[in-house]
Protein backbone atom coordinates (compact mmCIF):
# COMPACT_ATOMS: atom_id res chain seq x y z
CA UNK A 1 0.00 0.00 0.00
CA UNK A 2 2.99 2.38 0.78
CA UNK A 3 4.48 1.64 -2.29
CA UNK A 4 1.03 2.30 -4.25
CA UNK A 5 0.86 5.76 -2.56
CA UNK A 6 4.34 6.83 -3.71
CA UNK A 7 3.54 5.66 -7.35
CA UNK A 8 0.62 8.01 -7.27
CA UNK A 9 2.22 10.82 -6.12
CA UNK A 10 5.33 10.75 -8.55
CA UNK A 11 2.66 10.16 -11.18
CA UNK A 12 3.97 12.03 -14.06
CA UNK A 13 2.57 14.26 -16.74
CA UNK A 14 3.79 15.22 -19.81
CA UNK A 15 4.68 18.64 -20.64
CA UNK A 16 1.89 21.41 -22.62
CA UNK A 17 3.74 22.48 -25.64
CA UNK A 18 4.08 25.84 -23.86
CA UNK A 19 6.12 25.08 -21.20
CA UNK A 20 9.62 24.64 -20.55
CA UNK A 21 10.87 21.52 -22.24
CA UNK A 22 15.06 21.92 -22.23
CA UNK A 23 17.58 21.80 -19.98
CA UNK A 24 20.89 21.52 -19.07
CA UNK A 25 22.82 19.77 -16.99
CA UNK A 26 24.05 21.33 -13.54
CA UNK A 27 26.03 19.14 -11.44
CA UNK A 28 29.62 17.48 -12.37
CA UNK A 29 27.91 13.94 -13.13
CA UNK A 30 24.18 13.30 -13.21
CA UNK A 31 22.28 10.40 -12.48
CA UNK A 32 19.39 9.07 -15.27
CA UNK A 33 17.20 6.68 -13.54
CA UNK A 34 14.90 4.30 -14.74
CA UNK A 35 11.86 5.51 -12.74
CA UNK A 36 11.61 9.17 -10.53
CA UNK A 37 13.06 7.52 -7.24
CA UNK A 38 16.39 7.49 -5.59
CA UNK A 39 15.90 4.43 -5.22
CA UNK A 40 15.38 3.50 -8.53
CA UNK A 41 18.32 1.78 -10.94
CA UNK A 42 20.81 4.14 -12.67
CA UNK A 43 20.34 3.59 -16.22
CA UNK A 44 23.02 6.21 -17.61
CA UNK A 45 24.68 9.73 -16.64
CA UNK A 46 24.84 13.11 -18.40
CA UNK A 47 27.81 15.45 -17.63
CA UNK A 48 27.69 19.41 -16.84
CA UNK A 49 26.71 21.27 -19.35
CA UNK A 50 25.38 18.76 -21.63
CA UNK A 51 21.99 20.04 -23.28
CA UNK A 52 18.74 17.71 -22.52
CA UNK A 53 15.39 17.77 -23.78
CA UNK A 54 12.65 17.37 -20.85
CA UNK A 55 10.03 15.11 -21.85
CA UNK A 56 7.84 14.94 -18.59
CA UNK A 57 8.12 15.43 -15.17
CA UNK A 58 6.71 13.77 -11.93
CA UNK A 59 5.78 14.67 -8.42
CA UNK A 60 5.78 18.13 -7.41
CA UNK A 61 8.61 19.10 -10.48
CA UNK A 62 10.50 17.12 -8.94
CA UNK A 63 11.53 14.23 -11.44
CA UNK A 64 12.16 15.67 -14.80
CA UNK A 65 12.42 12.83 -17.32
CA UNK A 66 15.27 13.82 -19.82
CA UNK A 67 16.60 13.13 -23.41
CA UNK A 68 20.48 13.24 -23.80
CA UNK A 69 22.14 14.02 -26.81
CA UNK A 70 22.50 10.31 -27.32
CA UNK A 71 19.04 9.85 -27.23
CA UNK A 72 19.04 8.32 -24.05
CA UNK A 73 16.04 8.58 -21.70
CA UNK A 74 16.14 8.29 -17.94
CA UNK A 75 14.71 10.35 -15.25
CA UNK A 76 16.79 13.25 -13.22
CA UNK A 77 16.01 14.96 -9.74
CA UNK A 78 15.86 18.60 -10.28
CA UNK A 79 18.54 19.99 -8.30
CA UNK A 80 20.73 18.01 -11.29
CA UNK A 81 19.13 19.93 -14.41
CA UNK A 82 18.66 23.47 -15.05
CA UNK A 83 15.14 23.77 -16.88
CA UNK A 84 15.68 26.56 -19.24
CA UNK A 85 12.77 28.25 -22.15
CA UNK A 86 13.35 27.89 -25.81
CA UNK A 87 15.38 30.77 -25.95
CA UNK A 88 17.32 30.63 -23.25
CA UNK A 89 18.25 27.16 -24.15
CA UNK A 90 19.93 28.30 -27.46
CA UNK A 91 22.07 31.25 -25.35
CA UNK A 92 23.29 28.82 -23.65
CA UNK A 93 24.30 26.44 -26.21
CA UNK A 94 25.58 29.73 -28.19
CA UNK A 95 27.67 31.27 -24.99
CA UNK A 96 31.66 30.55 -24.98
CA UNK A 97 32.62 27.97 -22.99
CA UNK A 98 35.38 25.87 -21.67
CA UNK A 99 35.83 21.96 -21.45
CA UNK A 100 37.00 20.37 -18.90
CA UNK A 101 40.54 18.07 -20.05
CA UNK A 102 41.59 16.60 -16.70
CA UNK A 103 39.94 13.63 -15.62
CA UNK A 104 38.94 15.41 -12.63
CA UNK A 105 39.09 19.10 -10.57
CA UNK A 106 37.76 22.03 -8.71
CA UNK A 107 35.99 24.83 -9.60
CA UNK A 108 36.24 27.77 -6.33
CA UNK A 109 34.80 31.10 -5.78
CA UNK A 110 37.64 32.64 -6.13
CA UNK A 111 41.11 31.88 -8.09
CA UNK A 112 43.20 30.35 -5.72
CA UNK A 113 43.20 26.73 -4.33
CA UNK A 114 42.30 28.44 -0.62
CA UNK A 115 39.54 29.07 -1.98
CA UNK A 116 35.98 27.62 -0.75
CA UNK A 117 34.62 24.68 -2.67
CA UNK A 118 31.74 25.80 -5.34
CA UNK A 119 31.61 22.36 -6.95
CA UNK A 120 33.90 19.44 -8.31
CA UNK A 121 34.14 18.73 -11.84
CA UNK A 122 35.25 15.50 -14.39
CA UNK A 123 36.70 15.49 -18.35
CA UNK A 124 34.00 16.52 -20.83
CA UNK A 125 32.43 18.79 -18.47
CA UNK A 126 31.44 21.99 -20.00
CA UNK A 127 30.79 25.45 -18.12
CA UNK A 128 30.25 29.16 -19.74
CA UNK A 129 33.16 31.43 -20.07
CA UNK A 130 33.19 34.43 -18.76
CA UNK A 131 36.66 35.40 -18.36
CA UNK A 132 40.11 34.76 -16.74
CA UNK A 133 42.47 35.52 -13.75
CA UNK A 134 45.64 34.56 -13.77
CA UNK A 135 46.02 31.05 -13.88
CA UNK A 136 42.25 30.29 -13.59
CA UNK A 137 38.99 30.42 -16.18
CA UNK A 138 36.09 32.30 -14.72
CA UNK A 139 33.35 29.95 -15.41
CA UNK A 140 29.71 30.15 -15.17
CA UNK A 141 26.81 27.05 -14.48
CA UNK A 142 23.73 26.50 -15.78
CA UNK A 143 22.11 27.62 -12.72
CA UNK A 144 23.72 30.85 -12.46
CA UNK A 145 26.64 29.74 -10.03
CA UNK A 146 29.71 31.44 -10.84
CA UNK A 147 33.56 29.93 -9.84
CA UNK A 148 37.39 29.65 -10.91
CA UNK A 149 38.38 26.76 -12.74
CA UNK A 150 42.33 26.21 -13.09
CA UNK A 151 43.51 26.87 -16.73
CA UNK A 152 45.47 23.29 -16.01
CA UNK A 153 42.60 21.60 -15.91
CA UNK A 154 40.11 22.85 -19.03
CA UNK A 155 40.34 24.51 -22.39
CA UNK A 156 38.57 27.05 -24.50
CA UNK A 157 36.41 24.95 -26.42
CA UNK A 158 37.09 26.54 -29.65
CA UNK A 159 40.89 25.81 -28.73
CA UNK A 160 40.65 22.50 -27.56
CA UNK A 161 38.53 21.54 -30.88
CA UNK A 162 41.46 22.48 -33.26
CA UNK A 163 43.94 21.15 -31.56
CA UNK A 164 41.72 17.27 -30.99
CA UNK A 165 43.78 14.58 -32.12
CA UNK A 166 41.47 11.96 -32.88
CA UNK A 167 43.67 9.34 -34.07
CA UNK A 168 43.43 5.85 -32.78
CA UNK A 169 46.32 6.35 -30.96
CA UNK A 170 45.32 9.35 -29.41
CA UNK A 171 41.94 7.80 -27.77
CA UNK A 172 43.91 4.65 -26.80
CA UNK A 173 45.69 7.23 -24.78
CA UNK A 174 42.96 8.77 -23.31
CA UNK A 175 42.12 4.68 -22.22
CA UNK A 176 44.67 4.26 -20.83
CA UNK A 177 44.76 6.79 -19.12
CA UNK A 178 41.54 5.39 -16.79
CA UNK A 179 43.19 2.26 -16.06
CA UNK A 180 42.12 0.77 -12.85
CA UNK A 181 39.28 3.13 -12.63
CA UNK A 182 36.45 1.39 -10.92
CA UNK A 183 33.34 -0.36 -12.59
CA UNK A 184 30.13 0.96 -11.82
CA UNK A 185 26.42 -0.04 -13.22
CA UNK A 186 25.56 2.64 -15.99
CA UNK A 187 28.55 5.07 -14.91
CA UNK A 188 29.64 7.84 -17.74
CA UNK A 189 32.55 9.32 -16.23
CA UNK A 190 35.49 9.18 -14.76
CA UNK A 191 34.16 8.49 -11.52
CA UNK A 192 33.27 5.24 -12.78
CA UNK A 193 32.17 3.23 -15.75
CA UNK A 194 30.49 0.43 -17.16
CA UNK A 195 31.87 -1.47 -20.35
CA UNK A 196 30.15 0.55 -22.86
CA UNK A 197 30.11 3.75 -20.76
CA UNK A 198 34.04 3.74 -21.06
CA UNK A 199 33.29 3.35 -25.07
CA UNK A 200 30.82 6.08 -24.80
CA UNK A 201 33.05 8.40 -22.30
CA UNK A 202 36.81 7.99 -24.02
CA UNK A 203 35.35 8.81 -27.25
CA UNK A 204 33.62 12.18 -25.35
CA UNK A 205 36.78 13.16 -24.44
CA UNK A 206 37.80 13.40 -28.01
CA UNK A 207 34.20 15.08 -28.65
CA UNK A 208 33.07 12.24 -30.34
CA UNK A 209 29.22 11.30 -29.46
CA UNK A 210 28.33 7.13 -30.31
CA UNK A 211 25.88 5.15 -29.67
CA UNK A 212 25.43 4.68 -24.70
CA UNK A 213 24.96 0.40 -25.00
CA UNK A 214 27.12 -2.07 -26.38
CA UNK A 215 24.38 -3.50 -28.59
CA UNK A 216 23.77 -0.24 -30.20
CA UNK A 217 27.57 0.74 -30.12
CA UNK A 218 28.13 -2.91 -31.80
CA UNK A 219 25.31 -1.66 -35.31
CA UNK A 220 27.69 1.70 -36.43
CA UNK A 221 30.57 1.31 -38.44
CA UNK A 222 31.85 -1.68 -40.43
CA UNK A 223 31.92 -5.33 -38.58
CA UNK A 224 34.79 -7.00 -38.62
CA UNK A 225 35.14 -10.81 -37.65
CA UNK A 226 38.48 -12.74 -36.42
CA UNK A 227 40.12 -10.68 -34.03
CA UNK A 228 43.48 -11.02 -36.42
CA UNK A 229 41.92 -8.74 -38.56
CA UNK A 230 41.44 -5.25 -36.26
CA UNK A 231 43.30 -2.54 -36.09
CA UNK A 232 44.34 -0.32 -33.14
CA UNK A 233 40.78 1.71 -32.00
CA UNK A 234 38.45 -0.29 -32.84
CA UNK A 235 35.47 -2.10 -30.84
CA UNK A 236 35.40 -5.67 -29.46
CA UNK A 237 32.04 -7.17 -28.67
CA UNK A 238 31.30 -9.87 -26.54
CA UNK A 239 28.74 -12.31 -25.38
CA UNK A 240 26.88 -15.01 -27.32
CA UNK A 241 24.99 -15.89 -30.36
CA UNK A 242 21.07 -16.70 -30.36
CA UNK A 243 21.04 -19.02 -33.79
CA UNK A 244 22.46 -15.90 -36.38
CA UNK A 245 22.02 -12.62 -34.12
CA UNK A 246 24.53 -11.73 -31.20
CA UNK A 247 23.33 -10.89 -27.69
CA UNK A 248 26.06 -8.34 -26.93
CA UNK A 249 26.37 -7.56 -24.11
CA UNK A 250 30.10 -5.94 -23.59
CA UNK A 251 32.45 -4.32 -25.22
CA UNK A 252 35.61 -2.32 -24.99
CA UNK A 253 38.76 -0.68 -27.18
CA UNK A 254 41.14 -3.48 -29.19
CA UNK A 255 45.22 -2.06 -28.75
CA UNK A 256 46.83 -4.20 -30.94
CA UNK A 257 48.38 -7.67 -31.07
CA UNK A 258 45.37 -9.42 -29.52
CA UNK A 259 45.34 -7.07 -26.73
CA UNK A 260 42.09 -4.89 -25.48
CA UNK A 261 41.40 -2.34 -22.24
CA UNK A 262 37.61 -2.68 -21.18
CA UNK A 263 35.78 -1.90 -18.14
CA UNK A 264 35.19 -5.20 -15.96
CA UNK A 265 35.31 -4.41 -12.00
CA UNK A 266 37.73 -1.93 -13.01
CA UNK A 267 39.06 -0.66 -16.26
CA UNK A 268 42.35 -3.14 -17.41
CA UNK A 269 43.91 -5.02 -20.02
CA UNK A 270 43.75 -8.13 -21.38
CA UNK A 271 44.32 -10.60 -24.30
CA UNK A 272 42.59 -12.82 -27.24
CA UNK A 273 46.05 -14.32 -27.97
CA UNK A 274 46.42 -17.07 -26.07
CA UNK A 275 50.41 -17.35 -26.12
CA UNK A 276 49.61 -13.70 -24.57
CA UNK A 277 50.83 -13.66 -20.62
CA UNK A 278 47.84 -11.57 -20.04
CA UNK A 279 45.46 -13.93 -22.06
CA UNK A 280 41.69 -13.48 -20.86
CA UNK A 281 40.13 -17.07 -21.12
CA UNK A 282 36.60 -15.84 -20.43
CA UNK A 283 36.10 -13.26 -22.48
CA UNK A 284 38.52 -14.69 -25.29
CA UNK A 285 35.54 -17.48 -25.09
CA UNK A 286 32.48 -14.96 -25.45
CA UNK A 287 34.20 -12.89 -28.06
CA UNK A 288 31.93 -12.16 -30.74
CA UNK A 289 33.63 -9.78 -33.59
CA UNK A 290 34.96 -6.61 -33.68
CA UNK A 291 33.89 -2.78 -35.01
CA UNK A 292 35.53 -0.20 -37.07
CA UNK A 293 33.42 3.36 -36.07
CA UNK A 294 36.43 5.98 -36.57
CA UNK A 295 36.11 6.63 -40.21
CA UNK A 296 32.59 6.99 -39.70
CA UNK A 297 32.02 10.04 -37.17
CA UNK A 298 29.29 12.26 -39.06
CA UNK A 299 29.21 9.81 -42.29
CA UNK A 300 26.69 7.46 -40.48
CA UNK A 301 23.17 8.26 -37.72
CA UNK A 302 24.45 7.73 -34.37
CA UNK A 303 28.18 8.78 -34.55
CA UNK A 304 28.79 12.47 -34.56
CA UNK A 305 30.20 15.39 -32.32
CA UNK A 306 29.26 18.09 -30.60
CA UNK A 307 29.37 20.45 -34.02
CA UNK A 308 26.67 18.56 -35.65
CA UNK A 309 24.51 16.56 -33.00
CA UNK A 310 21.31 18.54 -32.99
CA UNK A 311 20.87 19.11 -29.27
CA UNK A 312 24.02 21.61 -28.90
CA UNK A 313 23.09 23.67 -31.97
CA UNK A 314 19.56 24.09 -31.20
């Protein structure tokens, strides 16, 4: 019966055309949950600043329901999202701003390191320039909070576009670069990750949007089967085959010479080669094929960037 009350009072309702139906996100890492309760599961995450689209919201506006850019639904308590008009949505998206490049950092209310705590932040986070101080950004939030953000530790984003390598190289650095980062259910950030969250966050850090699950991550690009025959960067997919279609269900970044880094209790490296020292029996065994996405970022729906995807140019 207790339960039955709390359904009816988080009963949702969709939103008039009228009212406010964007947003964007306020806090460092946000939590998308598969019904408007802490206690519900965590299906995904959204980082600062990323633009949302708010489908419906439950309780007393409590529970907004969002739409990331990846087309990902879950719902979001308030104090996470900004909920922003039409108009003011666009300024937003319009306004300078700077990325965050360090896997993790301060913003303070004033430009020192003394300074008191205004909130934490984590790579691919993006806040509104609005000037600088010695060796700090002045950065704004969504919600109007204001802070200092070390230059060390973010990038105008105009800057930090041009100068993107995006070579496979390049994001196997940025993977490796996580090792022994802990696994956690749906995480999207350096705080923590799942298998295809890791995909879905290294490639961020290169501004590179795919697909949040491994079974959608494992339909873009080009399949390709024996392992023998990948190159550095792309996808392996694992799991197991129902007659002719795979049930993937993980996935992670192939390094070269049988070797991949994937996110399994914590992000590490392993092997398909079994004369490898680090050879990974189990997932050697569940291996399904591999994908090739790089040469298809804005050639192909689902793989883009931050340029084109529709919800940071609206």
């Amino acid at each position: 019966m207790k339960r039955f009350l709390l359904i009816l009072a988080l009963a949702a309702f969709a939103l008039p055309a009228a009212a406010q139906q964007y947003g964007i996100v306020n806090i460092s890492v946000c939590n998308m949950r598969r019904t408007p309760d802490f206690d519900a599961e965590m299906v995904s995450q959204a980082l600062l600043g990323t633009p949302v689209h708010i489908l419906e919201i439950a309780g007393k506006n409590d529970w907004p329901r969002i739409q990331s850019p990846d087309t990902y639904t879950g719902w979001v308590h308030k104090d996470a999202i900004t909920l922003l008009s039409r108009e003011a949505y666009s300024a937003w998206n319009a306004a300078p701003k700077v990325v965050v490049t360090a896997l993790t950092g301060m913003v303070y209310d004033r430009p020192s390191k003394n300074g008191a705590a205004v909130s934490d932040v984590v790579a691919g986070d993006r806040l509104r320039l609005e000037g600088r101080k010695g060796g700090y950004w002045k950065v704004g939030f969504p919600d109007g909070r204001t802070g200092y953000l070390s230059r060390k530790d973010a990038m105008e984003l105009g800057a930090w576009r041009k100068g993107l390598d995006n070579s496979a190289d390049a994001i196997l650095r940025t993977a490796r670069s996580m090792l022994g980062f802990p696994y956690i259910w749906a995480g999207m950030s350096p705080k923590g990750f799942d298998c295809s969250g890791f995909v879905r966050t290294v490639l961020f850090m290169h501004d590179i949007i795919a697909p949040r699950d491994a079974g959608p991550q494992s339909r873009v690009g080009d399949r390709i089967g024996p392992w023998q025959q990948l190159r550095k960067g792309d996808l392996v997919f694992f799991g197991r085959w129902d007659g002719e279609n795979p049930r993937v269900s993980h996935v992670g970044f192939y390094l070269g010479n049988g070797a991949f880094i994937h996110s399994l209790g914590l992000v590490k490296i392993g092997s398909l080669d079994p004369s490898a020292k680090d050879f990974d029996a189990y997932n050697a065994g569940r291996y399904l094929f591999g994908g090739r996405i790089l040469p298809y970022i804005d050639k192909q729906d689902g793989l883009n960037t931050t340029l084109s995807n529709p919800y940071y140019n609206e």
